[in-house]
PDB file of N, CA and C in Angstrom:
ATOM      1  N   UNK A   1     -12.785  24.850   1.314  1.00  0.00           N
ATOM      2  CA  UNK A   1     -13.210  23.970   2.385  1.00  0.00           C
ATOM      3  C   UNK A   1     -13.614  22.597   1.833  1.00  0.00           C
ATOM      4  N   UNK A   2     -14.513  22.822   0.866  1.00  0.00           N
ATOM      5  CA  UNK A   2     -14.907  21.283   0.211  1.00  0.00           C
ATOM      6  C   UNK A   2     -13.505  20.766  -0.515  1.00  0.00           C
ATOM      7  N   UNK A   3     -12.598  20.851  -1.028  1.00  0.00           N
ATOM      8  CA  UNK A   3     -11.212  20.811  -1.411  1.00  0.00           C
ATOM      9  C   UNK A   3     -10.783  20.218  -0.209  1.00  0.00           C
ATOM     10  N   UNK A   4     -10.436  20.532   0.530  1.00  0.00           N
ATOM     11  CA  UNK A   4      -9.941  20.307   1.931  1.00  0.00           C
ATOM     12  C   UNK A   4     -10.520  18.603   2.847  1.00  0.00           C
ATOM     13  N   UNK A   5     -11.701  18.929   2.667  1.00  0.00           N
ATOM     14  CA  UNK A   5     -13.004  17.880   3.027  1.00  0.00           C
ATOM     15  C   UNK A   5     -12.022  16.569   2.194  1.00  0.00           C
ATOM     16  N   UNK A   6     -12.364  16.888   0.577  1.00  0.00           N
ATOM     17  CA  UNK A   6     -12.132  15.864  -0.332  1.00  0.00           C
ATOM     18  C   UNK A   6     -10.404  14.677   0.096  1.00  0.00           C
ATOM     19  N   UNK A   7      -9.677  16.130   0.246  1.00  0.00           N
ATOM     20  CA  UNK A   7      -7.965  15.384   0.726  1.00  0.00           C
ATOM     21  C   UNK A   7      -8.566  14.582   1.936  1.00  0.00           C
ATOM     22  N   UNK A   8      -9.103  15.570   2.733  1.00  0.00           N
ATOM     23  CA  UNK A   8      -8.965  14.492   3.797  1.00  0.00           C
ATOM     24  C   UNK A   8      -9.515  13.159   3.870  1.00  0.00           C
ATOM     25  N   UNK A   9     -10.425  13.071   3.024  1.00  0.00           N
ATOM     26  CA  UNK A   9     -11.025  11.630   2.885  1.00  0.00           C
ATOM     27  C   UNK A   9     -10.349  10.631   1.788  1.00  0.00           C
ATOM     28  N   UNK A  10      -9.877  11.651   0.869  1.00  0.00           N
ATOM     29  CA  UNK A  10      -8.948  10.690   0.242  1.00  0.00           C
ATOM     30  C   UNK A  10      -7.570   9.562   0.746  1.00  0.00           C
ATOM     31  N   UNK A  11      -7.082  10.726   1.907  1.00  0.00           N
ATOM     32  CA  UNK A  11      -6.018  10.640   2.402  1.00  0.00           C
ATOM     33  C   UNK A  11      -6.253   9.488   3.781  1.00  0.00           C
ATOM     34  N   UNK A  12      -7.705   9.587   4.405  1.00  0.00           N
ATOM     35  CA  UNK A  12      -8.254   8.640   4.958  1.00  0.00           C
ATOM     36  C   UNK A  12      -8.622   7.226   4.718  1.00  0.00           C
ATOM     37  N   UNK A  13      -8.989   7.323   3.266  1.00  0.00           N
ATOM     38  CA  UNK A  13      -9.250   5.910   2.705  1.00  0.00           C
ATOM     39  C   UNK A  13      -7.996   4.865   2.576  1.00  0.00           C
ATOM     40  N   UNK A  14      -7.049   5.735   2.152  1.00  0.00           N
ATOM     41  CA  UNK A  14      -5.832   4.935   1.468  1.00  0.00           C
ATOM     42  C   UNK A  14      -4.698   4.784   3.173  1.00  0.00           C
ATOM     43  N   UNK A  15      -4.775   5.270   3.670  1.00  0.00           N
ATOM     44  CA  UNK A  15      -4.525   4.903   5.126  1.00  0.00           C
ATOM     45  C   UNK A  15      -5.434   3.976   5.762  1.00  0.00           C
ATOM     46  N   UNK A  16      -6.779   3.628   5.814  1.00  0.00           N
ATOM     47  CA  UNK A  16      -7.727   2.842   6.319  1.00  0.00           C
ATOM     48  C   UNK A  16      -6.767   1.475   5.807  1.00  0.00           C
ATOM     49  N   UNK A  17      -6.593   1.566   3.942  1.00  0.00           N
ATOM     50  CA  UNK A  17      -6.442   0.273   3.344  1.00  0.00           C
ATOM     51  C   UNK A  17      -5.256  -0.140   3.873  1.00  0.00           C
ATOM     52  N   UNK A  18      -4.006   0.862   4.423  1.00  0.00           N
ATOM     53  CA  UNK A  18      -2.944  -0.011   4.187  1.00  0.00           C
ATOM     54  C   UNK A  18      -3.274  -0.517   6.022  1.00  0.00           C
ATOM     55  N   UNK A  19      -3.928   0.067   6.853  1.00  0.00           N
ATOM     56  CA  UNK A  19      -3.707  -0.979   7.883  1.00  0.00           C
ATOM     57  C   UNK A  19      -4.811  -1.756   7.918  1.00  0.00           C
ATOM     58  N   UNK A  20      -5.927  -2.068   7.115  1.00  0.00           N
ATOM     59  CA  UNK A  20      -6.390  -3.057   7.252  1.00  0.00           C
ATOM     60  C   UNK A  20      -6.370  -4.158   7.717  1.00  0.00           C
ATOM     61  N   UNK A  21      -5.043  -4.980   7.092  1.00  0.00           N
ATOM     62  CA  UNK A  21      -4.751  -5.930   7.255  1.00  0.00           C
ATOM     63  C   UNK A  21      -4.492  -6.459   8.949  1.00  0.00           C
ATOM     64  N   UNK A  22      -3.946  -5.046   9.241  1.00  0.00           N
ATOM     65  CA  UNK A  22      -3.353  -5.102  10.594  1.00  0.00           C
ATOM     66  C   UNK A  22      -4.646  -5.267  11.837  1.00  0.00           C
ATOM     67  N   UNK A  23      -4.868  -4.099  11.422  1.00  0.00           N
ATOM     68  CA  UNK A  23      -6.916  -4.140  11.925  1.00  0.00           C
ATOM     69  C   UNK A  23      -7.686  -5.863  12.071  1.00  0.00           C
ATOM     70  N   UNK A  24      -7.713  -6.269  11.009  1.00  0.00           N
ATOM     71  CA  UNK A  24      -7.827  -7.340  11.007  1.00  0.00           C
ATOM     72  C   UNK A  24      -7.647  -8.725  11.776  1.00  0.00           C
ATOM     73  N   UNK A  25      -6.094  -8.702  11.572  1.00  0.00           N
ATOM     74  CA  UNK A  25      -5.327  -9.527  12.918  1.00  0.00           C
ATOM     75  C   UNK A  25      -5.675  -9.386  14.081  1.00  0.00           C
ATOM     76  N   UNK A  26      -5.170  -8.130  14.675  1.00  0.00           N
ATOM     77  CA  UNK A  26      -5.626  -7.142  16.102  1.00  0.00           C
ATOM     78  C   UNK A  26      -7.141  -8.254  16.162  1.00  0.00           C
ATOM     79  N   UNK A  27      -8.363  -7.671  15.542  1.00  0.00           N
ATOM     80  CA  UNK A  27      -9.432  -7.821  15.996  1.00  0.00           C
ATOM     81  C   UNK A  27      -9.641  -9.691  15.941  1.00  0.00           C
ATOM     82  N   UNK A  28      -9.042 -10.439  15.170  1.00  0.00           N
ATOM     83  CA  UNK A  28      -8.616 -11.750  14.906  1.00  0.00           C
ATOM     84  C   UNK A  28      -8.009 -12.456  16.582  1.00  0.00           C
ATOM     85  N   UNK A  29      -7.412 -11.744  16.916  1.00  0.00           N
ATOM     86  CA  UNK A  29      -6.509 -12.288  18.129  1.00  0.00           C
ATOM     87  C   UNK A  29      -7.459 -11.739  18.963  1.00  0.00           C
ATOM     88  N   UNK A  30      -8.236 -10.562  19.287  1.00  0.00           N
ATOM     89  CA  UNK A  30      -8.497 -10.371  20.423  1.00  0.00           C
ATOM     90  C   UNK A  30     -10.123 -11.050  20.336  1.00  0.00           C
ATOM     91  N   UNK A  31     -10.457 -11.270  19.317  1.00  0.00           N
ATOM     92  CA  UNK A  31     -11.620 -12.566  19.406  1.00  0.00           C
ATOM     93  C   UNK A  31     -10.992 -14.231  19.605  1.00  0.00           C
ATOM     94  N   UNK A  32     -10.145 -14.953  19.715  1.00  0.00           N
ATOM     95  CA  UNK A  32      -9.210 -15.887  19.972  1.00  0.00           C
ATOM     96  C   UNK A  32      -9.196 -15.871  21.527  1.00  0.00           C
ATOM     97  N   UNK A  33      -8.422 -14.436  21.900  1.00  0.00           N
ATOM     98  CA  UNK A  33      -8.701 -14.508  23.811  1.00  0.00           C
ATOM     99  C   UNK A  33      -9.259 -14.413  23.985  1.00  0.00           C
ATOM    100  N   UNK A  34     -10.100 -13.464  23.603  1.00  0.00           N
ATOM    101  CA  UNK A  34     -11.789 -13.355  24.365  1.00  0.00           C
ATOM    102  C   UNK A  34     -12.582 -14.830  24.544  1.00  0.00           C
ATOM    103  N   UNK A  35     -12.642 -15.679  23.492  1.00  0.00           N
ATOM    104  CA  UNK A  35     -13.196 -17.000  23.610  1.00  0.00           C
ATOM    105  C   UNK A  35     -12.230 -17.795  24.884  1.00  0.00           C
ATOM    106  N   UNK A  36     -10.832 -17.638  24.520  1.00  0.00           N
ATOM    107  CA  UNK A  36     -10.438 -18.534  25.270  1.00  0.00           C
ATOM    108  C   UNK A  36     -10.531 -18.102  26.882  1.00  0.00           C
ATOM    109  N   UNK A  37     -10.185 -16.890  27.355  1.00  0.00           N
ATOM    110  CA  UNK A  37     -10.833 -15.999  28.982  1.00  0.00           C
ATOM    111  C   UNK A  37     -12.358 -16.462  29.290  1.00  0.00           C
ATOM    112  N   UNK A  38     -13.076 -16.440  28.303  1.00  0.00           N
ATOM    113  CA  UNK A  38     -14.744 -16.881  28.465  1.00  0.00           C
ATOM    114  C   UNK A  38     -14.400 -18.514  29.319  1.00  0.00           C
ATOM    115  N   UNK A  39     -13.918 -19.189  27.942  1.00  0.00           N
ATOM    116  CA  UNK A  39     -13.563 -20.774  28.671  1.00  0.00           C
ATOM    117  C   UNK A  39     -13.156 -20.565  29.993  1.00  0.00           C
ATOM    118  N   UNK A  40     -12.335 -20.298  29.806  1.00  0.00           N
ATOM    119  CA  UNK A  40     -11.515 -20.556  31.492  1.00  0.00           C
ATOM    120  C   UNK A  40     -12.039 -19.926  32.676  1.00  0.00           C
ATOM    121  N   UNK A  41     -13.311 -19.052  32.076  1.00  0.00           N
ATOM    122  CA  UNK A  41     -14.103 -17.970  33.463  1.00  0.00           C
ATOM    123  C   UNK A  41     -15.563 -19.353  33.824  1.00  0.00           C
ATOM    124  N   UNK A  42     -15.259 -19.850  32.711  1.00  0.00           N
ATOM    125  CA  UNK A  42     -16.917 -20.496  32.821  1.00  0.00           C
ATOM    126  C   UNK A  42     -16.543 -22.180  33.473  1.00  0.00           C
ATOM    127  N   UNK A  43     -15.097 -22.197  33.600  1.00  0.00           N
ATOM    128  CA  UNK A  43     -14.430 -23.396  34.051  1.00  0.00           C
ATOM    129  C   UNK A  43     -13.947 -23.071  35.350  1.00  0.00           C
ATOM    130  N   UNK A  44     -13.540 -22.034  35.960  1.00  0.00           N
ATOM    131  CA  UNK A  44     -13.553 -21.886  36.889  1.00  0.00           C
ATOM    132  C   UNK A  44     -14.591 -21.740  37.274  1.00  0.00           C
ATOM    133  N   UNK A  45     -15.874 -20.446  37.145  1.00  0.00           N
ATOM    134  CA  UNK A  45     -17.249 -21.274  37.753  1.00  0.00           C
ATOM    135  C   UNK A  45     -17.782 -22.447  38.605  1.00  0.00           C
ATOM    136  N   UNK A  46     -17.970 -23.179  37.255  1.00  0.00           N
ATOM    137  CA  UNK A  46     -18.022 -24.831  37.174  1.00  0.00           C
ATOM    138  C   UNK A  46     -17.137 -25.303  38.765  1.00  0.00           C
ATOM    139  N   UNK A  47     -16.167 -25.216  38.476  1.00  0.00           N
ATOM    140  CA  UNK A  47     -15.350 -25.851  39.163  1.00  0.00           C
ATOM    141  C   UNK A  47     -15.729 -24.523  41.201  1.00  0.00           C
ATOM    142  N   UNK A  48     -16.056 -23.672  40.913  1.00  0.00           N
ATOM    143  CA  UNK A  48     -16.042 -22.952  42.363  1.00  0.00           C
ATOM    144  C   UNK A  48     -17.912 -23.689  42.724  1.00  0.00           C
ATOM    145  N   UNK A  49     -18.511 -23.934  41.905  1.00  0.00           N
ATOM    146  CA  UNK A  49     -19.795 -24.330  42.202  1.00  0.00           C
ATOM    147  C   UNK A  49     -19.708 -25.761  42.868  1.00  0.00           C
ATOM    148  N   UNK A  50     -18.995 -26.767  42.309  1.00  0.00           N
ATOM    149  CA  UNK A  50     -18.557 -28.073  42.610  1.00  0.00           C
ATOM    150  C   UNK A  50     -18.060 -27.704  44.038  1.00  0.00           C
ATOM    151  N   UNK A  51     -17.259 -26.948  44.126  1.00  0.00           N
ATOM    152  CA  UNK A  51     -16.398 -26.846  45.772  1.00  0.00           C
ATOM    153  C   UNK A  51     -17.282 -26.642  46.832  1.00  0.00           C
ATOM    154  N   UNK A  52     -18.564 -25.465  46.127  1.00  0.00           N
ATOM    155  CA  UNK A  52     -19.508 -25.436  47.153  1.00  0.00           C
ATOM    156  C   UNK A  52     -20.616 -26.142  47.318  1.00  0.00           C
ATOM    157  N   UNK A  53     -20.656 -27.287  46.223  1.00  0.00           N
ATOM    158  CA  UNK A  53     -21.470 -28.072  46.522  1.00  0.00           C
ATOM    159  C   UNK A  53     -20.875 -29.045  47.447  1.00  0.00           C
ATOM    160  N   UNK A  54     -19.777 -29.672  47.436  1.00  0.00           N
ATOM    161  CA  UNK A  54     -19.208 -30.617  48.288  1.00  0.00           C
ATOM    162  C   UNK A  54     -18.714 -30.086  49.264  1.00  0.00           C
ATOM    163  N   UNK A  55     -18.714 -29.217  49.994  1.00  0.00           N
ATOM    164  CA  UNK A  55     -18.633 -28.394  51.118  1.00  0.00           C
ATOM    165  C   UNK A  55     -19.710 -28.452  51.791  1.00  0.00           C
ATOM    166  N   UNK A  56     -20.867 -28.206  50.945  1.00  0.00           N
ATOM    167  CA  UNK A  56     -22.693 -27.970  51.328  1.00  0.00           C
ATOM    168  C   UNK A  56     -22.731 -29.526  52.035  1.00  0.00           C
ATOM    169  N   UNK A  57     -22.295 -30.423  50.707  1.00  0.00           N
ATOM    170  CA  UNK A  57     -22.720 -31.645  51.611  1.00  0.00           C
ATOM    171  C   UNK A  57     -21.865 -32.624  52.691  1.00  0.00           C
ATOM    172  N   UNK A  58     -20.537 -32.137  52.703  1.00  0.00           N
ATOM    173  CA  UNK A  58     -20.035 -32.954  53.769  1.00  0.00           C
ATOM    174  C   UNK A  58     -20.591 -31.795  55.095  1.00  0.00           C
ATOM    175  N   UNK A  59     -21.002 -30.539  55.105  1.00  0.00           N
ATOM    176  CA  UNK A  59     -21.644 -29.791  56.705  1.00  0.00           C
ATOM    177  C   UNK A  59     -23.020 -30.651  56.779  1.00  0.00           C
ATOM    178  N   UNK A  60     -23.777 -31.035  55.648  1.00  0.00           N
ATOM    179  CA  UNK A  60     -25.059 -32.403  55.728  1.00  0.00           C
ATOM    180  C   UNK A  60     -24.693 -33.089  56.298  1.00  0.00           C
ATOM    181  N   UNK A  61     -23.707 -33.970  56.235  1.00  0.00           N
ATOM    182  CA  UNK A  61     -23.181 -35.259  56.247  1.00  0.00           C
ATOM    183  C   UNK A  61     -23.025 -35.393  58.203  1.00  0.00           C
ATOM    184  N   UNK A  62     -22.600 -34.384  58.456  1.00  0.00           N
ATOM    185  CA  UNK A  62     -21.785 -34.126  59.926  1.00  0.00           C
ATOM    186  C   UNK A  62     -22.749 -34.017  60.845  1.00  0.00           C
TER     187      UNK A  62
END
């Protein structure tokens, strides 16, 4: 059983290393969109708050 234990972690490590790299990228790109979806959620915001502010004030205005 401890024999067994040992392969498998051996056999785990050296598989971890070769996709590393890949791992890497993956988590590389999906921090890239994530920033850039944030931008564009916090710009649309922005921009739906503006609509209801100038909405708010031309029903003032009237």
């Amino acid at each position: 059983m401890a024999l067994e234990t040992l392969r498998h972690e051996f056999f785990d490590l050296i598989v971890s290393n070769a996709i590393r790299p890949y791992m890497n990228l993956v988590n590389a790109l999906l921090s890239v969109i994530g920033e850039s979806a944030y931008e564009n959620k916090e710009e649309t915001v922005e921009s739906l708050l503006l609509l209801c502010q100038s909405t708010a004030n031309e029903h003032l205005a009237s």
